[in-house]
N, C-alpha and C. Protein backbone atom coordinates (compact mmCIF):
# COMPACT_ATOMS: atom_id res chain seq x y z
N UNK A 1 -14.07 62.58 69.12
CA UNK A 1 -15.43 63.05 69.40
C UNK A 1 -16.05 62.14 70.45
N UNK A 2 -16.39 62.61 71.50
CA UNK A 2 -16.48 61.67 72.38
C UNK A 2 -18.45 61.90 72.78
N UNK A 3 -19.23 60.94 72.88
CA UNK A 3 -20.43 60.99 73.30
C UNK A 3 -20.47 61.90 74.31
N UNK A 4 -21.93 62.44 74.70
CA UNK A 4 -21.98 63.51 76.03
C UNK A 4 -22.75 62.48 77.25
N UNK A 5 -24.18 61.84 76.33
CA UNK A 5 -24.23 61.07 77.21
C UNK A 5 -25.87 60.15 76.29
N UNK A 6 -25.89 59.27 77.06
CA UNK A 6 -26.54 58.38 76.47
C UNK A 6 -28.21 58.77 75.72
N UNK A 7 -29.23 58.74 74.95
CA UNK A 7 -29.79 59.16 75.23
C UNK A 7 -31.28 58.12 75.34
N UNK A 8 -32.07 58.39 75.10
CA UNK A 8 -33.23 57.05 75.43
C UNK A 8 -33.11 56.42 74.01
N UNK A 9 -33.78 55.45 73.64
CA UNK A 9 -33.65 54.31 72.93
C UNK A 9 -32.21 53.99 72.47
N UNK A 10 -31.20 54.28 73.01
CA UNK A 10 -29.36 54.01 72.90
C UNK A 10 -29.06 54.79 72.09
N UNK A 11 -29.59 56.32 71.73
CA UNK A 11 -28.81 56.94 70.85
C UNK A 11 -28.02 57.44 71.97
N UNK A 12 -26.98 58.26 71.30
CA UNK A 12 -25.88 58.79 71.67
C UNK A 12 -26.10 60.07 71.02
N UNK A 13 -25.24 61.61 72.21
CA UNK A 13 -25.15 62.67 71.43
C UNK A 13 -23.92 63.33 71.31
N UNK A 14 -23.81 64.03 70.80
CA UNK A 14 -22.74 64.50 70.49
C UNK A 14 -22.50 65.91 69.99
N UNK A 15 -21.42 66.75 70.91
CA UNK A 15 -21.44 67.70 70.95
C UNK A 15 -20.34 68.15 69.18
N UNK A 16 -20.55 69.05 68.83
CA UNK A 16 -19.91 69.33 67.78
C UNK A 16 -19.51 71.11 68.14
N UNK A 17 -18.51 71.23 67.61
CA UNK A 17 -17.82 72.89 67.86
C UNK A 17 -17.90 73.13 66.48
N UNK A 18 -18.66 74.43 66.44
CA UNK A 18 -18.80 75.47 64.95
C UNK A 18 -17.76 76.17 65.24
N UNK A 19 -17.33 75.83 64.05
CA UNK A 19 -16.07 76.85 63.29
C UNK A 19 -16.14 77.90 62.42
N UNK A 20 -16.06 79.13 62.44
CA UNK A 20 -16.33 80.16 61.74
C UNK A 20 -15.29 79.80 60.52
N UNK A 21 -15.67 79.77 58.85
CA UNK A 21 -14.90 79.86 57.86
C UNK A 21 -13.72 80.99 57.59
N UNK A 22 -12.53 80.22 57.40
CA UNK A 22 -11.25 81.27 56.85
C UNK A 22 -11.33 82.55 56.74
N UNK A 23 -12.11 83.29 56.10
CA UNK A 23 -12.84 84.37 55.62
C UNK A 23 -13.13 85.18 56.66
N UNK A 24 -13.59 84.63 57.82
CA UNK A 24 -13.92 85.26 59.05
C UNK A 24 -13.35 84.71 60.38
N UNK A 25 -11.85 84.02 59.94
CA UNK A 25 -11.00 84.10 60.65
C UNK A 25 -10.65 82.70 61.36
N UNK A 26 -11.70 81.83 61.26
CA UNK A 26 -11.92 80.58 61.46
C UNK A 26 -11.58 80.17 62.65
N UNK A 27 -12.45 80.87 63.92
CA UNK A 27 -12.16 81.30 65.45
C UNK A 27 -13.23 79.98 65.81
N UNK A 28 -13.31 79.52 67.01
CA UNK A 28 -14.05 78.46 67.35
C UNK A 28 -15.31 79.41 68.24
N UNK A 29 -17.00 78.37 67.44
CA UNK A 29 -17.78 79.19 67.63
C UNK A 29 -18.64 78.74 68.95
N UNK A 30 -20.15 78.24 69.12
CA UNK A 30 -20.92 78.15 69.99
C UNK A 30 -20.82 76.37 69.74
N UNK A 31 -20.80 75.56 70.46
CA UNK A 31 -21.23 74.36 70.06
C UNK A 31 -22.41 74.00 70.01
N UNK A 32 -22.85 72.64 68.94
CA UNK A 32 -24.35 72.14 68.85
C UNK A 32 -24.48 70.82 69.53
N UNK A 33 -25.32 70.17 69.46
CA UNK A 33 -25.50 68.94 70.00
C UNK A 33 -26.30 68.03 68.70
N UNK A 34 -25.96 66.65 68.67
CA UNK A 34 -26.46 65.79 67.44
C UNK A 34 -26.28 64.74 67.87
N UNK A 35 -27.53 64.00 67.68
CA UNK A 35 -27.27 62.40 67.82
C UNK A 35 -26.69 61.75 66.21
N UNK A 36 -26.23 62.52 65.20
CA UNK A 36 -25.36 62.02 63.97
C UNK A 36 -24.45 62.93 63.53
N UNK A 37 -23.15 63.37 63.76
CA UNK A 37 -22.39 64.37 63.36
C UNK A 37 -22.96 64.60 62.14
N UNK A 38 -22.91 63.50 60.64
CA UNK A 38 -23.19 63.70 59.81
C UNK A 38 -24.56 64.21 58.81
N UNK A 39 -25.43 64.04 60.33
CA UNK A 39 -26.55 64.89 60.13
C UNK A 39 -26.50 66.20 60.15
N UNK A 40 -25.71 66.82 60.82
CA UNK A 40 -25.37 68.48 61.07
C UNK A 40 -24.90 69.03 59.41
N UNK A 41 -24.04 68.15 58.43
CA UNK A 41 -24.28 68.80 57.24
C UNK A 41 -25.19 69.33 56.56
N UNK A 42 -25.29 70.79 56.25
CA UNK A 42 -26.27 71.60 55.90
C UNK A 42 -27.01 72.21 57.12
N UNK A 43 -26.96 72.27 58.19
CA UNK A 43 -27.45 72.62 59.38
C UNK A 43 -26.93 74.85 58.95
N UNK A 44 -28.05 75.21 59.36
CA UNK A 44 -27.76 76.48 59.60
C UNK A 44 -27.48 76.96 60.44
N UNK A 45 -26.47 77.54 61.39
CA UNK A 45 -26.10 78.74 62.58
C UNK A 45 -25.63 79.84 62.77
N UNK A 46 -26.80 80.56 63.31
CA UNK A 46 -26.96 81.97 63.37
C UNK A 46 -25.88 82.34 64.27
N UNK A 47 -25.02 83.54 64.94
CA UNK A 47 -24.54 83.79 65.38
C UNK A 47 -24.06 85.25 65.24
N UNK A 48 -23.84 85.73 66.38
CA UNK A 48 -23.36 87.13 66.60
C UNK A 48 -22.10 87.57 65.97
N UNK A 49 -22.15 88.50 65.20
CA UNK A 49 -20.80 88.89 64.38
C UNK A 49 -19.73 89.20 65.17
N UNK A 50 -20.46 90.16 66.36
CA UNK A 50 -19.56 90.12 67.46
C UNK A 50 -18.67 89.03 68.18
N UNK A 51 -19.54 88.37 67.98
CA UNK A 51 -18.87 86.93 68.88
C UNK A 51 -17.75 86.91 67.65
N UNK A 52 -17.57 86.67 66.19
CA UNK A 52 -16.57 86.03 66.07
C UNK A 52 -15.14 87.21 65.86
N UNK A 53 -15.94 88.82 65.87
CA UNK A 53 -14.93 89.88 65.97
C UNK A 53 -13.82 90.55 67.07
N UNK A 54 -15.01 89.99 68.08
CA UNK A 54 -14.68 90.73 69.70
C UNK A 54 -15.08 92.18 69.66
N UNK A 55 -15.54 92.43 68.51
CA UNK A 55 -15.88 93.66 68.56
C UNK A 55 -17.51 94.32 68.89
N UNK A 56 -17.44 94.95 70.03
CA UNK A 56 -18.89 95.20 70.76
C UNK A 56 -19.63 96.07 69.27
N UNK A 57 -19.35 97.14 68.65
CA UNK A 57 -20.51 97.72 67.86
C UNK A 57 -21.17 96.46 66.53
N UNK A 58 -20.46 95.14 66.79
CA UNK A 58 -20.45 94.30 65.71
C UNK A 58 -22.03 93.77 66.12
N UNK A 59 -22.62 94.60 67.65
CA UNK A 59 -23.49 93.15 68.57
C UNK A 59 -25.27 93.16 67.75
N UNK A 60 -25.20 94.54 66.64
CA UNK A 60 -26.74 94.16 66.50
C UNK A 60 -26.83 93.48 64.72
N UNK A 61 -25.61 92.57 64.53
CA UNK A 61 -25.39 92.31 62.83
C UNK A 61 -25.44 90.34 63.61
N UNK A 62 -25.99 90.24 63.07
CA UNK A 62 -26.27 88.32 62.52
C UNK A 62 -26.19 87.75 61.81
N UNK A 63 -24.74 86.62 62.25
CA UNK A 63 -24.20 86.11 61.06
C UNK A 63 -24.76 84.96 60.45
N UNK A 64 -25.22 84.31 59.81
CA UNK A 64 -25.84 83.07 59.16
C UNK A 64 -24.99 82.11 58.73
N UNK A 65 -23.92 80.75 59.42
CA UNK A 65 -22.95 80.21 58.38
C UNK A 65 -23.91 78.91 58.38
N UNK A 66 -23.29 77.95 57.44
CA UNK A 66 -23.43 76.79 57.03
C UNK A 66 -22.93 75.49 57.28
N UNK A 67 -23.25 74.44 57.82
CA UNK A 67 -21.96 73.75 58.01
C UNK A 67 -22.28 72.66 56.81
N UNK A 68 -20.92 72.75 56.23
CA UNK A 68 -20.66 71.99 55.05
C UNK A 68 -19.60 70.56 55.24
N UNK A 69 -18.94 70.14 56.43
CA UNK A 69 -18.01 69.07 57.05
C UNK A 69 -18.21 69.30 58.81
N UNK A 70 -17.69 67.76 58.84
CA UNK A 70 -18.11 67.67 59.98
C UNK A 70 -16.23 66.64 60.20
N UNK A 71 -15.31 66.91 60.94
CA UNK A 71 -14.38 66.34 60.74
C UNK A 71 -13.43 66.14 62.70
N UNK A 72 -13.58 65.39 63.52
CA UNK A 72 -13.20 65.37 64.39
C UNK A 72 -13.56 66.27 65.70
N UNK A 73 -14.99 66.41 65.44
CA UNK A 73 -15.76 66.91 66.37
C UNK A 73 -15.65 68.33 66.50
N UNK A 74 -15.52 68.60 64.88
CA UNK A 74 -15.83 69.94 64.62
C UNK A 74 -16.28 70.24 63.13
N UNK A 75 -17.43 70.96 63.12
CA UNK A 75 -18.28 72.03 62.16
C UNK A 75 -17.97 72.74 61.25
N UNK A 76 -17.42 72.31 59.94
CA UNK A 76 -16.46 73.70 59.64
C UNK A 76 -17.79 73.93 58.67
N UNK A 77 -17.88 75.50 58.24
CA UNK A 77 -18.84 75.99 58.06
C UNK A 77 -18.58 77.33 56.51
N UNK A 78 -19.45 77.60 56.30
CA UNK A 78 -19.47 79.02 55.08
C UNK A 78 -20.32 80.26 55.35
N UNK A 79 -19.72 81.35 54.90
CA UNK A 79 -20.50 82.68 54.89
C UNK A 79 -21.90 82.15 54.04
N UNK A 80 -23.13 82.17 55.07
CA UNK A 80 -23.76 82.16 53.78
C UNK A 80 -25.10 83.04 53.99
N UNK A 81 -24.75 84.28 54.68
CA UNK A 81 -25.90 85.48 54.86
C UNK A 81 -25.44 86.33 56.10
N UNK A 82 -25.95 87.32 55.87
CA UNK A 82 -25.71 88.04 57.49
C UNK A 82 -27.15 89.38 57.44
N UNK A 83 -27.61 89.24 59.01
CA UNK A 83 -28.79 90.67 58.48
C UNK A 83 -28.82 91.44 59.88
N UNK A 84 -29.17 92.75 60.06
CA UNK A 84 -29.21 93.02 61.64
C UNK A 84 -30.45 92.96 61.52
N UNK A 85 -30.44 93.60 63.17
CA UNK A 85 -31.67 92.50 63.78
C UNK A 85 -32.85 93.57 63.79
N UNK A 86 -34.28 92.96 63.67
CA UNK A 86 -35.19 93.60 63.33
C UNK A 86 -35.06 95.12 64.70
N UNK A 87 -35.17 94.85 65.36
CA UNK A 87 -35.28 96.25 66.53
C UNK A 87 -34.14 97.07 66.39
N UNK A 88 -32.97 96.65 65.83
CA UNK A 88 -32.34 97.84 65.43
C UNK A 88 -33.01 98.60 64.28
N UNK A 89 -32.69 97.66 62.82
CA UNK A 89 -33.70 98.22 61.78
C UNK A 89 -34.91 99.12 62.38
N UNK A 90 -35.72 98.92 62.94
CA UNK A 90 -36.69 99.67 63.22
C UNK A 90 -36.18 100.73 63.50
N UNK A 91 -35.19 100.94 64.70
CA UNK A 91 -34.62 102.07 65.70
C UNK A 91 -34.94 103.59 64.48
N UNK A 92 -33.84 102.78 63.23
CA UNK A 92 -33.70 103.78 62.32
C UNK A 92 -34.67 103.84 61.43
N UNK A 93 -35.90 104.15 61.58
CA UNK A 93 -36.88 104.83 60.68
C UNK A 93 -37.44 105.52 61.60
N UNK A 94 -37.56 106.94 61.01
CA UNK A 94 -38.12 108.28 62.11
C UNK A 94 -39.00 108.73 61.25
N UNK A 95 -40.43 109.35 61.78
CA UNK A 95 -41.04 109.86 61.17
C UNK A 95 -40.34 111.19 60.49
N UNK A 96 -41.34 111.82 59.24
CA UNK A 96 -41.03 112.39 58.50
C UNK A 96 -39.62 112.35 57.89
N UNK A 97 -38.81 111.34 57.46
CA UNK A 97 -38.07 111.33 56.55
C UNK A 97 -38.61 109.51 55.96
N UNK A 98 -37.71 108.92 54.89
CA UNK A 98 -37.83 108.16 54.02
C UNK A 98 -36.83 107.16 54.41
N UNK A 99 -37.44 105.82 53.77
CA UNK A 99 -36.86 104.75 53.98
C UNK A 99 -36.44 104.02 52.42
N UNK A 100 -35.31 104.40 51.86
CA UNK A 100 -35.63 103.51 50.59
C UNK A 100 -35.00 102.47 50.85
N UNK A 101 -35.62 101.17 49.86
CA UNK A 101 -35.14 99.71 50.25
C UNK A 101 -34.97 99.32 48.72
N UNK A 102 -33.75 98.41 48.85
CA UNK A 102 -33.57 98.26 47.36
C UNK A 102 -33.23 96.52 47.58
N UNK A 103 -33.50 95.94 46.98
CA UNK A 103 -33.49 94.45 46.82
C UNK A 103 -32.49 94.27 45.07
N UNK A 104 -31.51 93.51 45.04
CA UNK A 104 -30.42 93.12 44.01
C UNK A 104 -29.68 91.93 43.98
N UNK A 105 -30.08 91.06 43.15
CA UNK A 105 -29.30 89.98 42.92
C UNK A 105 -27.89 90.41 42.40
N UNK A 106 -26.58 89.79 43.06
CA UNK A 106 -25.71 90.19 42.33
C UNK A 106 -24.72 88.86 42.17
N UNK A 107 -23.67 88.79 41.60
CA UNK A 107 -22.48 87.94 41.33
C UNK A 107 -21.17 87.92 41.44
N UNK A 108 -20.59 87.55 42.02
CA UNK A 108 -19.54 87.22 41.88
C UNK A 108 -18.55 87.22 41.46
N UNK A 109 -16.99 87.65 41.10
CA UNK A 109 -16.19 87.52 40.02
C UNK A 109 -16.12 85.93 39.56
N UNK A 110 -16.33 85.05 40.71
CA UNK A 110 -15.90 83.67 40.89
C UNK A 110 -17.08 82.75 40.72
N UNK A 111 -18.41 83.37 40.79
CA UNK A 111 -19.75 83.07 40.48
C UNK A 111 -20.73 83.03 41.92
N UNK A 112 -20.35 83.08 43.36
CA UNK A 112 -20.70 83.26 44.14
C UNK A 112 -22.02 84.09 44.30
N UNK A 113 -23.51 83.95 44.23
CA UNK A 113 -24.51 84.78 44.07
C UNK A 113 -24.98 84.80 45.51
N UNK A 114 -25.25 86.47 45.41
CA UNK A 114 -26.08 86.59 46.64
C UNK A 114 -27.47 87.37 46.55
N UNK A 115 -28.19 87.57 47.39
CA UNK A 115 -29.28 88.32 47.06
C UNK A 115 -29.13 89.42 48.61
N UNK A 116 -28.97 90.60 48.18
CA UNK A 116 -28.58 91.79 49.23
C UNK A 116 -29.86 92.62 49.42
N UNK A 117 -30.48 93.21 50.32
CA UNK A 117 -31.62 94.22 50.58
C UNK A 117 -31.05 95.57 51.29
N UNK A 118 -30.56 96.50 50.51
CA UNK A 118 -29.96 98.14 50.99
C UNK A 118 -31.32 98.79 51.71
N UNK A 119 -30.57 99.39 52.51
CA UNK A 119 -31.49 100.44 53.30
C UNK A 119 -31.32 101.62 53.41
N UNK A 120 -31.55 102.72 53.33
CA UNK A 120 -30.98 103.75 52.74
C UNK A 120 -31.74 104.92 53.42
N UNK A 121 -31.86 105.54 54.17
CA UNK A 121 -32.33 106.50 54.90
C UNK A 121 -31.99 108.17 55.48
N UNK A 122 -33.24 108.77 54.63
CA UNK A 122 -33.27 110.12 54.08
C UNK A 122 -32.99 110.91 55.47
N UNK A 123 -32.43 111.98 55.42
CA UNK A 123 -32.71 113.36 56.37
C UNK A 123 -34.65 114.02 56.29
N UNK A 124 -34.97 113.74 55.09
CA UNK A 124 -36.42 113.93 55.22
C UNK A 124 -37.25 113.41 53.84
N UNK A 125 -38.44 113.49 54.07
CA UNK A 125 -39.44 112.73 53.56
C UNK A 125 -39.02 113.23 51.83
N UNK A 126 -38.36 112.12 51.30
CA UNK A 126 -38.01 112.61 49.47
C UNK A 126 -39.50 112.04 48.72
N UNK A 127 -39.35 112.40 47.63
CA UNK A 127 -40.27 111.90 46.58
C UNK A 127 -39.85 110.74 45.46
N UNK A 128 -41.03 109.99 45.15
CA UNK A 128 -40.95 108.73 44.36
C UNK A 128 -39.39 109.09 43.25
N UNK A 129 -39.77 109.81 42.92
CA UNK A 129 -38.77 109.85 41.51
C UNK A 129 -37.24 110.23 42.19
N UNK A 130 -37.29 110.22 43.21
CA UNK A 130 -35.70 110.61 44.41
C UNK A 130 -35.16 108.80 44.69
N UNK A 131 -36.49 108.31 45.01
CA UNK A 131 -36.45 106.94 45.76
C UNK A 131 -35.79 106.32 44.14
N UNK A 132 -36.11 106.53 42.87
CA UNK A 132 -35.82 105.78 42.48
C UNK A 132 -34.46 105.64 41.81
N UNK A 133 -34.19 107.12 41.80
CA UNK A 133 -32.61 107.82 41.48
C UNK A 133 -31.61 107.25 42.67
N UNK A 134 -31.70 107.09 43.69
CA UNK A 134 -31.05 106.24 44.62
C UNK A 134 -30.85 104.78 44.36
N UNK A 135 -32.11 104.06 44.36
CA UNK A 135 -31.96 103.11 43.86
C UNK A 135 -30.88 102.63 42.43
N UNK A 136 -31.14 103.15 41.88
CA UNK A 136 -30.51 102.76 40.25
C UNK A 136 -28.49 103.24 41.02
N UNK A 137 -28.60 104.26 41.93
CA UNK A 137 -27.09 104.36 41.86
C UNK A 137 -26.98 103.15 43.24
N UNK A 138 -27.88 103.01 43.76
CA UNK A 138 -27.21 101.51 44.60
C UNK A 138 -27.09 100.34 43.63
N UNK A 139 -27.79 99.80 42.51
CA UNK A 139 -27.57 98.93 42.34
C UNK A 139 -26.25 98.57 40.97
N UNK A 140 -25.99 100.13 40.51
CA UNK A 140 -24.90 100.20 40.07
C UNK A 140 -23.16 100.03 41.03
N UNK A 141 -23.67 100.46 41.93
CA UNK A 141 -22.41 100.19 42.97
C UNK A 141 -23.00 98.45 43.16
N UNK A 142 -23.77 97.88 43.54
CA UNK A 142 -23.54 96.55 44.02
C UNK A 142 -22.91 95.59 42.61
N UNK A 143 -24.06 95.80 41.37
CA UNK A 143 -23.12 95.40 40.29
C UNK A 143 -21.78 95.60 40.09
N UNK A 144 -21.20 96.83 40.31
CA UNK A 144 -19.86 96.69 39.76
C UNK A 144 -19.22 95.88 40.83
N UNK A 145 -19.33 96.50 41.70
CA UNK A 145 -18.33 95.75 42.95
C UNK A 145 -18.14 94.19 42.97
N UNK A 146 -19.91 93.64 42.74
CA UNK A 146 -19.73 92.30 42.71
C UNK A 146 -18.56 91.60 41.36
N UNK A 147 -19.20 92.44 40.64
CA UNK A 147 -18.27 92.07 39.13
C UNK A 147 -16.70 91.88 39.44
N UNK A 148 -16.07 92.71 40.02
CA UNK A 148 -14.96 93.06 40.07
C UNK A 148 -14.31 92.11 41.37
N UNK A 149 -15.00 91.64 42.51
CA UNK A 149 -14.51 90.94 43.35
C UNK A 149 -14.25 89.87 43.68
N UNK A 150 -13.77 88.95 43.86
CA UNK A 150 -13.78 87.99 44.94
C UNK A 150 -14.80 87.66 45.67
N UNK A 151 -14.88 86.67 45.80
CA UNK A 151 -15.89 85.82 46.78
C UNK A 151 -15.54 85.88 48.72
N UNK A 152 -14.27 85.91 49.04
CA UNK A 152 -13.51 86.63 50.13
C UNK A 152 -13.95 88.02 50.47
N UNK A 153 -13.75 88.18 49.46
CA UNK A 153 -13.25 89.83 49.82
C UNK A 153 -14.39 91.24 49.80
N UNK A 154 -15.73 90.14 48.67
CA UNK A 154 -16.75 90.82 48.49
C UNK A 154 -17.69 90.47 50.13
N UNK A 155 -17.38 89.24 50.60
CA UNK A 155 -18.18 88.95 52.29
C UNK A 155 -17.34 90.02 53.25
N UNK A 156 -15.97 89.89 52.83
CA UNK A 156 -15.47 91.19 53.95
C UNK A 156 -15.90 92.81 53.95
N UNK A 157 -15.98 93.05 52.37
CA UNK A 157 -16.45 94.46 51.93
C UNK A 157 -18.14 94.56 52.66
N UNK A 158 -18.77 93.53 52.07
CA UNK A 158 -20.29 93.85 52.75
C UNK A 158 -20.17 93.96 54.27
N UNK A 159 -19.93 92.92 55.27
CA UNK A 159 -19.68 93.26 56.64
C UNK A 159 -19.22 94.07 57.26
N UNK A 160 -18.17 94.64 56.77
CA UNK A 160 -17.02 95.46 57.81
C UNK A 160 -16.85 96.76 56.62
N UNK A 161 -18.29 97.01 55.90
CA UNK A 161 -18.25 98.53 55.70
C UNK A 161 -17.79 99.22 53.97
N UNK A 162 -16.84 98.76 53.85
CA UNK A 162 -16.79 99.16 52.74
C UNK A 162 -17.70 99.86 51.51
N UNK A 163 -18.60 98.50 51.40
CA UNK A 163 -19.47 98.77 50.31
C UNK A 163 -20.71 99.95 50.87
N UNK A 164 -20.99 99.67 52.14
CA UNK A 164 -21.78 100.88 52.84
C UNK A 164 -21.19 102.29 52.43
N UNK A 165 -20.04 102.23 52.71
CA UNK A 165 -19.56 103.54 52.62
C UNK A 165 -19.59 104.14 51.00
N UNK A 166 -19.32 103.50 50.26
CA UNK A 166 -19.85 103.96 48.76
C UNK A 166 -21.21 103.93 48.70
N UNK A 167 -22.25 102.96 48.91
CA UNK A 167 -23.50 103.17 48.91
C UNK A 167 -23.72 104.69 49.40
N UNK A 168 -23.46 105.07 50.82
CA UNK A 168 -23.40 106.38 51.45
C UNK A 168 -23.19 107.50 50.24
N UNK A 169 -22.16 107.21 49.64
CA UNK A 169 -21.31 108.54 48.95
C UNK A 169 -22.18 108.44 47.71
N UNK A 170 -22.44 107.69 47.07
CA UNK A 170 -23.83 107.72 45.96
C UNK A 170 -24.92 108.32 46.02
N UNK A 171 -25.55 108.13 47.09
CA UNK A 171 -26.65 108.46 47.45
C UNK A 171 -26.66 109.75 47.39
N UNK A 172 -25.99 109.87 48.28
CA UNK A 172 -25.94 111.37 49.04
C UNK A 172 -25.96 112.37 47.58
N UNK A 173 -25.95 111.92 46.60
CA UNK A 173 -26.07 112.54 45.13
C UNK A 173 -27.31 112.92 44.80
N UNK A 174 -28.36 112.30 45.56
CA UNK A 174 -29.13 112.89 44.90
C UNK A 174 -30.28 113.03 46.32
N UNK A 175 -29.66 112.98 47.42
CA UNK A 175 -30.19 113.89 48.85
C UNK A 175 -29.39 113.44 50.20
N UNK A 176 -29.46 113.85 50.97
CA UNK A 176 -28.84 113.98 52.25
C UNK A 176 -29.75 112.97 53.16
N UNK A 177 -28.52 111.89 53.48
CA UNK A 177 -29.25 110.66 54.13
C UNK A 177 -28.52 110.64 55.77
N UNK A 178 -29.00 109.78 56.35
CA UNK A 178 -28.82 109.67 57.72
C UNK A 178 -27.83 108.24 58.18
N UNK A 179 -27.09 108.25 59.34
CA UNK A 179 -26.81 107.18 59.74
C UNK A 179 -27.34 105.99 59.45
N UNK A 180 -26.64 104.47 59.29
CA UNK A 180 -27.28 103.56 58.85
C UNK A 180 -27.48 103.11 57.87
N UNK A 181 -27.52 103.86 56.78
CA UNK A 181 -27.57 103.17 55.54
C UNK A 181 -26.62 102.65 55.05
N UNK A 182 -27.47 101.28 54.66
CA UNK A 182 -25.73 100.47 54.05
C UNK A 182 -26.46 99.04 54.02
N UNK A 183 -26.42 98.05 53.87
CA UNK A 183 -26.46 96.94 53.51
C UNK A 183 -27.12 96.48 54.83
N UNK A 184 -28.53 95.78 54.85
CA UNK A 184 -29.46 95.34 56.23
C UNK A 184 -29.91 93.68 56.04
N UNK A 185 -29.77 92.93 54.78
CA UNK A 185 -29.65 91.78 54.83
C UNK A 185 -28.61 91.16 53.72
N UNK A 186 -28.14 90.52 53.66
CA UNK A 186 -27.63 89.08 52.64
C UNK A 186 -28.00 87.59 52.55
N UNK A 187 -27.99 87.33 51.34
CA UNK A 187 -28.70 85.71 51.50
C UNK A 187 -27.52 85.26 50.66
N UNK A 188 -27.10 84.33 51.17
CA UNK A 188 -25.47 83.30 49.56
C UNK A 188 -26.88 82.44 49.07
N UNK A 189 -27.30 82.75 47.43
CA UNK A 189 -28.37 81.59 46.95
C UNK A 189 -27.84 81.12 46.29
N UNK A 190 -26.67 80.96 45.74
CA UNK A 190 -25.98 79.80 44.96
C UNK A 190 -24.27 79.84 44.93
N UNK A 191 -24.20 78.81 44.91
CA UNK A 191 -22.65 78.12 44.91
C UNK A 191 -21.79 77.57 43.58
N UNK A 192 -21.38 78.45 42.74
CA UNK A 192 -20.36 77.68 41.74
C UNK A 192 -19.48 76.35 41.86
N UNK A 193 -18.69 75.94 42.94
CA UNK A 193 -18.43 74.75 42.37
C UNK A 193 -19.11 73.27 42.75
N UNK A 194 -20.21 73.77 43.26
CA UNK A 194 -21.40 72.29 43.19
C UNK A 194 -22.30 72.68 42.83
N UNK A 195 -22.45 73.95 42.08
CA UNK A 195 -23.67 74.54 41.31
C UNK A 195 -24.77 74.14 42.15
N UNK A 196 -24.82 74.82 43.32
CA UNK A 196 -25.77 73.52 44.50
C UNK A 196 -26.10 75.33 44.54
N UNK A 197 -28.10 75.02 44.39
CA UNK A 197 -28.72 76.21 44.73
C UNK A 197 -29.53 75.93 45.65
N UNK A 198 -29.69 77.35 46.53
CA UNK A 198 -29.92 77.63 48.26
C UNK A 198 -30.87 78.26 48.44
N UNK A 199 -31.78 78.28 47.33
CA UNK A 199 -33.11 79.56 47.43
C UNK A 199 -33.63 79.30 48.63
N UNK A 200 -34.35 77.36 48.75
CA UNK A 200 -34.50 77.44 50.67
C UNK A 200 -34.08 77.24 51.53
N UNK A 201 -32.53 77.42 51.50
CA UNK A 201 -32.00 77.00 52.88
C UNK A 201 -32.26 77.76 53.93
């Protein structure tokens, strides 16, 4: 790790390379700058999903990792949220149809908790008691799924679709929804094996 360059009162800085976690392929990300590598633990960085997919429709989803080590002038880091970005969200709400939003703590097979916000958007304007029949079958799909998964495999299912696509096929049970719906934020608020909780990170 080599200094970049001096800075006033003799600190020194230092560039560090974020590493995207295993999980998401563990591709080398944007670098930061720090006058203490070991200060960058717990540091949050946002980043384009795209950037670590190569994949252009990936460009309006934002990834949130963590850096948890800091080891030879590199960042290694954790899934720990992803949300798209407010002006898309907006794009998709049209007058005269419905926006339902469902907020769900869920878990882990492995204990991994997250807190997810579904978005769910009607062909046209439904009624309260529709909004809430949707709801109850989203948060039965996020429960089970979480129950049943992996901590891997449940960050790959939320990102790259999966769980959207059942959310989709639920819904659609009890009205005819539009492009877009599917999972619009994630937060990781707690960690099983340092039982280390993240409500404000």
């Amino acid at each position: 790790m080599c200094p970049v360059r001096r800075a006033r009162k003799g600190k020194k800085k230092y560039y560090l390379t974020v590493k995207a976690p295993p999980v998401l392929g563990g591709v080398e990300l944007l670098p930061i700058i720090t006058t203490d590598p070991n200060n960058a633990i717990g540091r949050n960085v946002e980043v384009l999903l795209a950037d670590i997919t190569g994949d252009f429709k990936h460009q309006f989803i934002k990834v949130k990792l963590k850096i948890v080590a800091v080891k030879d002038g590199v960042a290694e880091t954790i899934y720990s949220g992803h949300e798209y970005f407010r002006e898309y969200e907006r794009s998709l709400i049209m007058r005269g149809t419905s926006y339902v939003k469902a907020i769900r703590d869920v878990t882990t097979k492995d204990g991994y908790r997250y807190r997810i916000r579904i978005g769910v958007f009607t062909t046209k304007r439904i009624t309260n008691s529709r909004k809430k029949a949707i709801r109850r079958y989203v948060f039965k799909v996020l429960d089970e799924w979480a129950k049943k998964t992996d901590n891997e495999t449940f960050i790959k299912d939320m990102l790259f679709g999966n769980i959207d696509e059942e959310i989709k096929k639920t819904s659609r049970r009890v009205y005819p929804i539009r492009e877009g719906t599917g999972i619009m934020k994630v937060k990781l608020i707690a960690i099983p094996e340092k039982k280390e909780v993240l409500e404000k990170a």
